[in-house]
C-alpha atoms as a PDB file:
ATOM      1  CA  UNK A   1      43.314 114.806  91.863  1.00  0.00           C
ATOM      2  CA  UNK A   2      44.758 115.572  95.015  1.00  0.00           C
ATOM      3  CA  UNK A   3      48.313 116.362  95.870  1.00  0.00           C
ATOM      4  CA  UNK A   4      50.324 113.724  97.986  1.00  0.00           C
ATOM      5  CA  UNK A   5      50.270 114.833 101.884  1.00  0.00           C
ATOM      6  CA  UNK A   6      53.821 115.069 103.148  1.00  0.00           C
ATOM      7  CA  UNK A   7      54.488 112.947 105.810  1.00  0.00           C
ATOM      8  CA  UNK A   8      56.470 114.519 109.220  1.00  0.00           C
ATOM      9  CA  UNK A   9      59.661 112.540 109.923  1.00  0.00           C
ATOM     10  CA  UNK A  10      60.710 112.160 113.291  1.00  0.00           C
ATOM     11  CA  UNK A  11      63.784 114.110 114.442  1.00  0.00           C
ATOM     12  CA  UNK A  12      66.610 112.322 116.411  1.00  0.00           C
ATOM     13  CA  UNK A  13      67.039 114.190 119.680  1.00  0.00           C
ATOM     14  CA  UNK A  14      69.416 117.094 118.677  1.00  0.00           C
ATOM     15  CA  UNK A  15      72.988 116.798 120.598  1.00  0.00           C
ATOM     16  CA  UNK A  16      74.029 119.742 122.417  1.00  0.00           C
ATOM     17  CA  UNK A  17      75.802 121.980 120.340  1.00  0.00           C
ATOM     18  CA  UNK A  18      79.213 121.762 120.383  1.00  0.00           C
ATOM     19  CA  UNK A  19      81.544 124.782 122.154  1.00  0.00           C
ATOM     20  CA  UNK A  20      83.610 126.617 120.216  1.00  0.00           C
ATOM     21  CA  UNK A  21      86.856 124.412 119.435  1.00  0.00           C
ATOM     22  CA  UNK A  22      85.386 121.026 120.201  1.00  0.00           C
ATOM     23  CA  UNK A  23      84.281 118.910 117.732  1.00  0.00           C
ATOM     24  CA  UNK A  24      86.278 120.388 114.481  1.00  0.00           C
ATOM     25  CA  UNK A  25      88.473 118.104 113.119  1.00  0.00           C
ATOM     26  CA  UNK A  26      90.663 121.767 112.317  1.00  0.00           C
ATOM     27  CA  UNK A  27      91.295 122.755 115.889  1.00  0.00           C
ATOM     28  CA  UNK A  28      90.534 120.007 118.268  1.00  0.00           C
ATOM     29  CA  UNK A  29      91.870 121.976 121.483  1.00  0.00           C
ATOM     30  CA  UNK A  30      91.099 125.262 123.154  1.00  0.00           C
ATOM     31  CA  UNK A  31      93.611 128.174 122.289  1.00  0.00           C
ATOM     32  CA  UNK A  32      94.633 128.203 126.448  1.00  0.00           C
ATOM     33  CA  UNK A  33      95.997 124.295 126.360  1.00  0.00           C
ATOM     34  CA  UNK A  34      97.792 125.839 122.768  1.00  0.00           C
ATOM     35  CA  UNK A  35      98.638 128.738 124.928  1.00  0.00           C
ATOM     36  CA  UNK A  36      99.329 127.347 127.843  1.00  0.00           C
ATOM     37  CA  UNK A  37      98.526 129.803 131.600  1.00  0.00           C
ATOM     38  CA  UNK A  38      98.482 133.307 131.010  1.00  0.00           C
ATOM     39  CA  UNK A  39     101.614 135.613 132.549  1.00  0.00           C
ATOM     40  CA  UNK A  40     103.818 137.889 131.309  1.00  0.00           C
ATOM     41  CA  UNK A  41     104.638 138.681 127.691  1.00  0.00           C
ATOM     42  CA  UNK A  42     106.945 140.001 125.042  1.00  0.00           C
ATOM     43  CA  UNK A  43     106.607 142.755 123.739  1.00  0.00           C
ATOM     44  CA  UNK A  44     106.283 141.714 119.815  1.00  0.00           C
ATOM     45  CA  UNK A  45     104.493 143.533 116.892  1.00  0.00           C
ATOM     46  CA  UNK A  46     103.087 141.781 114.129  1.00  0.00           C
ATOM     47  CA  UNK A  47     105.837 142.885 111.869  1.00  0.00           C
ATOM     48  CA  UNK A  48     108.722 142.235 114.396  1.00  0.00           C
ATOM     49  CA  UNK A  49     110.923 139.458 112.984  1.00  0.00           C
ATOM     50  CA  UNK A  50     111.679 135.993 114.540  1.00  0.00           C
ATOM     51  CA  UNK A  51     114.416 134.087 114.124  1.00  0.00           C
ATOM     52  CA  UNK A  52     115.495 130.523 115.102  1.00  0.00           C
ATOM     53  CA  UNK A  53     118.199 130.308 117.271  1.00  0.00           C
ATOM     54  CA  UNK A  54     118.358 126.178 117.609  1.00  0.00           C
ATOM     55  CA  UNK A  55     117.243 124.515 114.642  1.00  0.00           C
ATOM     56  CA  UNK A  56     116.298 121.548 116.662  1.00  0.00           C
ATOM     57  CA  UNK A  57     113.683 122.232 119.020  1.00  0.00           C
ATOM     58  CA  UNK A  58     114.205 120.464 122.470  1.00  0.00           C
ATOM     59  CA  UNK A  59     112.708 117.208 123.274  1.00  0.00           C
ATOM     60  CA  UNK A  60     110.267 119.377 125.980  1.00  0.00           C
ATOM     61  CA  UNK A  61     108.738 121.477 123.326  1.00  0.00           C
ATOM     62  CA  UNK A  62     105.004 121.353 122.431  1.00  0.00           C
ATOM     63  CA  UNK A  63     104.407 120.663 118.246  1.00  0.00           C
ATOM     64  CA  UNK A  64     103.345 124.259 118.120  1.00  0.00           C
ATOM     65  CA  UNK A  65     107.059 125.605 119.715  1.00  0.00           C
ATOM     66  CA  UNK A  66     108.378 122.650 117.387  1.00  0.00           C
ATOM     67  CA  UNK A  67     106.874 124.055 114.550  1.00  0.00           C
ATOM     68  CA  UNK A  68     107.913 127.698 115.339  1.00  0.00           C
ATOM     69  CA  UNK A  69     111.297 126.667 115.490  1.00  0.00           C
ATOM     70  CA  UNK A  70     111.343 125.217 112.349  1.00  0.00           C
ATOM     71  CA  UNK A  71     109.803 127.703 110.357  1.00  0.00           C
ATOM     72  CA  UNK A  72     112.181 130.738 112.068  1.00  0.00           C
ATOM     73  CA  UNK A  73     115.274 128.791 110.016  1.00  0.00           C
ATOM     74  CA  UNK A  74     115.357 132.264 108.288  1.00  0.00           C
ATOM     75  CA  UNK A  75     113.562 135.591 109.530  1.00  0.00           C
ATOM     76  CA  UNK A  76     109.962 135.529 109.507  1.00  0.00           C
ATOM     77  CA  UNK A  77     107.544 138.207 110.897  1.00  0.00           C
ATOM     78  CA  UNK A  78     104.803 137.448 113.531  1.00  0.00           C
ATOM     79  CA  UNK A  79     102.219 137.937 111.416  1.00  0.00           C
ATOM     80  CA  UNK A  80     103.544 135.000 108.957  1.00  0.00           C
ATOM     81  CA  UNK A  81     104.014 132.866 111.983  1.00  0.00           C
ATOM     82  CA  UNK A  82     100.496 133.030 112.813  1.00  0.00           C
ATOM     83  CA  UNK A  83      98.808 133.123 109.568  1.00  0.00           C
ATOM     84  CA  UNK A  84     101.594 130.015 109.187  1.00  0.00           C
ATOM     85  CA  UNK A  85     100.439 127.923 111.938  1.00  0.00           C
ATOM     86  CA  UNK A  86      96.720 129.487 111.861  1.00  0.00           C
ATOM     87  CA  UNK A  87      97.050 130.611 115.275  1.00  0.00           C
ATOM     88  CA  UNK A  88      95.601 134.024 116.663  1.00  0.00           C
ATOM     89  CA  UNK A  89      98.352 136.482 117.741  1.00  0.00           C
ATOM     90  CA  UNK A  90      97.586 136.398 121.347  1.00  0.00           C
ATOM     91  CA  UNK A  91      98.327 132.656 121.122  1.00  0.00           C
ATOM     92  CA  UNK A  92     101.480 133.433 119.039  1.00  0.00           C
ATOM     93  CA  UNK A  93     102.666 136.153 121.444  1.00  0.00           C
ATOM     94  CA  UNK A  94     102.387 133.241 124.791  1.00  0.00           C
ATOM     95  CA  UNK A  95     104.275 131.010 122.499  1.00  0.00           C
ATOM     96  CA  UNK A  96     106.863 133.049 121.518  1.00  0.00           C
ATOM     97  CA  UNK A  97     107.333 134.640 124.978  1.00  0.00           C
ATOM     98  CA  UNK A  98     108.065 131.064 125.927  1.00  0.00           C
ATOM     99  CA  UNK A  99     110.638 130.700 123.498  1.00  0.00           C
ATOM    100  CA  UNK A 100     112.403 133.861 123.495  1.00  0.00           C
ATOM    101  CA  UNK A 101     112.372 132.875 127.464  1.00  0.00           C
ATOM    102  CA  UNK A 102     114.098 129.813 126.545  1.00  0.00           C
ATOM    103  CA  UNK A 103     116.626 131.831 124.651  1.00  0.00           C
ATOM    104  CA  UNK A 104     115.591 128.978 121.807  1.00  0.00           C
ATOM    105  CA  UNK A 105     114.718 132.334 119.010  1.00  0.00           C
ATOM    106  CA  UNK A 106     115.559 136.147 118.691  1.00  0.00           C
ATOM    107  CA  UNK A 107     113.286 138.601 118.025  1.00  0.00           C
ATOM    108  CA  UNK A 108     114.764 141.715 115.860  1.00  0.00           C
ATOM    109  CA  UNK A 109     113.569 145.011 114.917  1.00  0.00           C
ATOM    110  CA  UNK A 110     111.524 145.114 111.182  1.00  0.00           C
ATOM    111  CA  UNK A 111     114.149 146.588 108.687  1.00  0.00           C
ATOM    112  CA  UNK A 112     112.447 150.104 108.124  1.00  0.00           C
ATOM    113  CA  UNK A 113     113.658 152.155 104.502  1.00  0.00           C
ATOM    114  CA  UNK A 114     114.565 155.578 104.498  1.00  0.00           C
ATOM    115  CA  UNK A 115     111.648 157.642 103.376  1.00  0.00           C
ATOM    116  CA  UNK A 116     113.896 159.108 101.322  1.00  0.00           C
ATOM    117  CA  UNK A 117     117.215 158.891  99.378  1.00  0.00           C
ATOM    118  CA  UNK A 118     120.257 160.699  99.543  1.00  0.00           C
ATOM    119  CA  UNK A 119     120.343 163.369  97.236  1.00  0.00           C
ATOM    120  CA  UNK A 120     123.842 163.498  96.952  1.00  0.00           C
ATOM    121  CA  UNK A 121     123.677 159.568  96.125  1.00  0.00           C
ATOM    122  CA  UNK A 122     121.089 160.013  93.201  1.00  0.00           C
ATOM    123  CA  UNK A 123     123.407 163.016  91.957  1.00  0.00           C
ATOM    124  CA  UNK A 124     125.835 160.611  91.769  1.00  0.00           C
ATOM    125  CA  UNK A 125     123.799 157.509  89.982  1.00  0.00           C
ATOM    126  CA  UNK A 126     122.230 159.808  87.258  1.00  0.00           C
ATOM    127  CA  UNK A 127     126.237 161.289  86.829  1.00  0.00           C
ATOM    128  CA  UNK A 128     127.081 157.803  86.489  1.00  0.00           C
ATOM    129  CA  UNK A 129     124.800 157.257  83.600  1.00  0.00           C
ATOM    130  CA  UNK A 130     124.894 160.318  81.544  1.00  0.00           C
ATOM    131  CA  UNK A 131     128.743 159.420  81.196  1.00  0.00           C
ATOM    132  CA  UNK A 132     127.381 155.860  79.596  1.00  0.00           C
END
């Protein structure tokens, strides 16, 4: 008994492979049309908080400023923006230089703790509930 010969099929002519961005149904345009030209920027961090000034964004904006300005309603860092809108921060940064040029958001300082307490405060506290 011999075993059954396999039989080659033949290949459709492979496309050319598609560039990165093209052809995904996730991201169907390059990060420079999100981004739009390259000049100068903000200076943000990824933990520097953005918040809406407008809460409707002008008939001008692109969907990515219009959904910027919707999610700033209350403070939101860079980071969530971009992990938000799945964008790259160097694509967040353009569009957010844009805005805060448009005076449309604010960008504020990350609330930073005190390392540590006052010690007269925690005298105070643990006074406070020895006297319960």
């Amino acid at each position: 008994m011999t075993p059954p010969q396999r039989q080659r099929r033949d290949l459709a002519p492979e496309s050319p492979t598609p560039r990165e961005g093209e052809g995904k149904p996730g991201n169907p345009e390059r990060m420079y049309v999100v981004a739009g030209p390259d000049g100068e920027r903000a200076e943000l961090d990824l933990v520097t908080l953005i918040v809406a000034r407008a809460t409707d964004p002008p008939p001008s904006a692109s969907p990515e400023q219009a959904a910027l300005l919707r999610l700033c309603a209350a403070p939101l860092s860079v980071a969530e923006l971009s992990a938000y809108l799945h964008l790259p921060f160097s694509a967040m940064g353009v569009l957010l230089t844009e805005l805060l040029t448009a005076e449309l958001v604010q960008a504020r300082a990350p609330i930073v703790r005190k390392a540590r307490s006052d010690r007269s405060l925690l005298e105070a506290v643990m006074n406070g509930l020895q006297r319960l």
